[in-house]
C-alpha atoms as a PDB file:
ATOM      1  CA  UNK A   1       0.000   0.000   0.000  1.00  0.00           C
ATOM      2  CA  UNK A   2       1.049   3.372  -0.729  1.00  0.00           C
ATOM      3  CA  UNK A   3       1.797   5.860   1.817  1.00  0.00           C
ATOM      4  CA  UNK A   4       1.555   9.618   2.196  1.00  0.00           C
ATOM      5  CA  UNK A   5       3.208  12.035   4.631  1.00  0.00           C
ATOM      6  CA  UNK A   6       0.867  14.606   6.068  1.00  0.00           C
ATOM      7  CA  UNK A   7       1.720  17.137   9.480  1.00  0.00           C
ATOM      8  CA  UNK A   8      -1.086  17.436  11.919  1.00  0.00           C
ATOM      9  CA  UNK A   9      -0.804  19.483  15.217  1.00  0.00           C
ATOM     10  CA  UNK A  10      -1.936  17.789  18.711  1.00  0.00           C
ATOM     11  CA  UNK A  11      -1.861  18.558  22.157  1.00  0.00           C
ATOM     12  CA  UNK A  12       1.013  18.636  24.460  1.00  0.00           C
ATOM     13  CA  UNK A  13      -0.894  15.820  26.346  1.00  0.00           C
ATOM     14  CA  UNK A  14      -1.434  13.604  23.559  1.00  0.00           C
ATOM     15  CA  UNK A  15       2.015  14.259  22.241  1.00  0.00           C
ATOM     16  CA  UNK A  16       3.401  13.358  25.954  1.00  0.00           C
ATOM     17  CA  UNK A  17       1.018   9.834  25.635  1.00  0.00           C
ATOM     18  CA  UNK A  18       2.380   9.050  22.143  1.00  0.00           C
ATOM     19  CA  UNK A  19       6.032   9.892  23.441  1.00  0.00           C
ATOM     20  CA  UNK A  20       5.968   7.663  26.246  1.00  0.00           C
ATOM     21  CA  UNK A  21       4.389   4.331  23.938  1.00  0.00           C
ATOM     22  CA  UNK A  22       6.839   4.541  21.609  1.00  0.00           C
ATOM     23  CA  UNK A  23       9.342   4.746  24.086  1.00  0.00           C
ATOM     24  CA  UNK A  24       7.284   1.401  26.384  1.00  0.00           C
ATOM     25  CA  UNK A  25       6.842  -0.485  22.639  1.00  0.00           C
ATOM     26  CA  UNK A  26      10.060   0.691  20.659  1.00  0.00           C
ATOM     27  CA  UNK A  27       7.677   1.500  18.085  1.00  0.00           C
ATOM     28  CA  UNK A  28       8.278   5.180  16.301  1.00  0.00           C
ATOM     29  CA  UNK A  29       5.588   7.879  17.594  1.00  0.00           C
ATOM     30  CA  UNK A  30       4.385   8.164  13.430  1.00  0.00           C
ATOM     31  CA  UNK A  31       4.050   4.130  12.980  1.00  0.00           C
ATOM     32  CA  UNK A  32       1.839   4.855  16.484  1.00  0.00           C
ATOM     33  CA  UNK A  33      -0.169   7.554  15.107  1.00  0.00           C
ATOM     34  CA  UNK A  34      -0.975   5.662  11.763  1.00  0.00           C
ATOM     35  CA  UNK A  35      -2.078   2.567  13.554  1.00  0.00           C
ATOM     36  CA  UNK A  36      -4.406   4.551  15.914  1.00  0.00           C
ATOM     37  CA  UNK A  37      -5.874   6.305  12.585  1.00  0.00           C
ATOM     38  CA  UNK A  38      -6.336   3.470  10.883  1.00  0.00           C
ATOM     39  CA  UNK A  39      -8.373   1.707  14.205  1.00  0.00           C
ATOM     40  CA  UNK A  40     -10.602   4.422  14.502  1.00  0.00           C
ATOM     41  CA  UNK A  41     -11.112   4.482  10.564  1.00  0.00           C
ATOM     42  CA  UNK A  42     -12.301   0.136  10.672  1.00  0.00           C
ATOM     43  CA  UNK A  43     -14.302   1.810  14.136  1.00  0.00           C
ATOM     44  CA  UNK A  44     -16.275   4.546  11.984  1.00  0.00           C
ATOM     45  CA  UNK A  45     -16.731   1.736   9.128  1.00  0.00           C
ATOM     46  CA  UNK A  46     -18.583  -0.719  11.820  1.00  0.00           C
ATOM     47  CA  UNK A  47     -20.407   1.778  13.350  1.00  0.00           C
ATOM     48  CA  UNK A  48     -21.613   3.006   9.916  1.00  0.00           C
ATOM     49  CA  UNK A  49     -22.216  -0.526   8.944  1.00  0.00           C
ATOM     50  CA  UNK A  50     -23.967  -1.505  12.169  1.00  0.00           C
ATOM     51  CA  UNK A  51     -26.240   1.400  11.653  1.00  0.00           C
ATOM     52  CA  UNK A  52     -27.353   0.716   8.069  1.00  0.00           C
ATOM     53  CA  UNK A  53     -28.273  -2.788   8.937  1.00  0.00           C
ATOM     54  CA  UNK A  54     -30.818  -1.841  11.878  1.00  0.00           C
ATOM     55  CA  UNK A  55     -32.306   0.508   9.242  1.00  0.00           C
ATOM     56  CA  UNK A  56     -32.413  -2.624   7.095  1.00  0.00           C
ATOM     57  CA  UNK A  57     -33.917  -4.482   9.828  1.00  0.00           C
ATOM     58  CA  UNK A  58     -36.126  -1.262  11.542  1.00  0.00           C
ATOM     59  CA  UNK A  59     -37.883  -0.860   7.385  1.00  0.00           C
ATOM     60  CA  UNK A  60     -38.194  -4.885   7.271  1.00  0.00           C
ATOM     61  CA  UNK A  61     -40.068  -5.207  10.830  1.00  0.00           C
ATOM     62  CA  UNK A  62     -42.204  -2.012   9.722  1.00  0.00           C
ATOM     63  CA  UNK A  63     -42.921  -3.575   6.479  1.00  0.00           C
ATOM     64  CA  UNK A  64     -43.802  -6.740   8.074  1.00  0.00           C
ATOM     65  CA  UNK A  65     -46.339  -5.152  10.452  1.00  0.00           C
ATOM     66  CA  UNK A  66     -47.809  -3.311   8.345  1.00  0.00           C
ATOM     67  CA  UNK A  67     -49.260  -6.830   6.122  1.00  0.00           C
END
């Protein structure tokens, strides 16, 4: 997979919690980062997904009652 490089500002907080996992994991603060974008990016996908299919089900059961 391809990759791009892109700057983002953050907190000093969040900085200081990325700073000290990379230094617990020996895993690089940006190879953090990515990973924790990319888990909330499947998260937003299942939500979405999750919520399509009880609209599915929510215009099935109406349909259903209303026979």
């Amino acid at each position: 997979m391809a990759t791009k490089r892109v700057n983002i500002r953050i907190s000093e907080n969040m900085h200081q919690w990325f700073m000290k996992r990379s230094e617990e994991t020996g895993v690089a603060m940006s190879a953090l980062m990515a990973l924790a974008l990319e888990e909330h990016m499947v998260q937003r996908e299942a939500i979405n997904g999750v919520n399509t299919m009880n609209k599915l089900i929510e215009s099935h059961t109406v349909g259903n009652l209303e026979k």
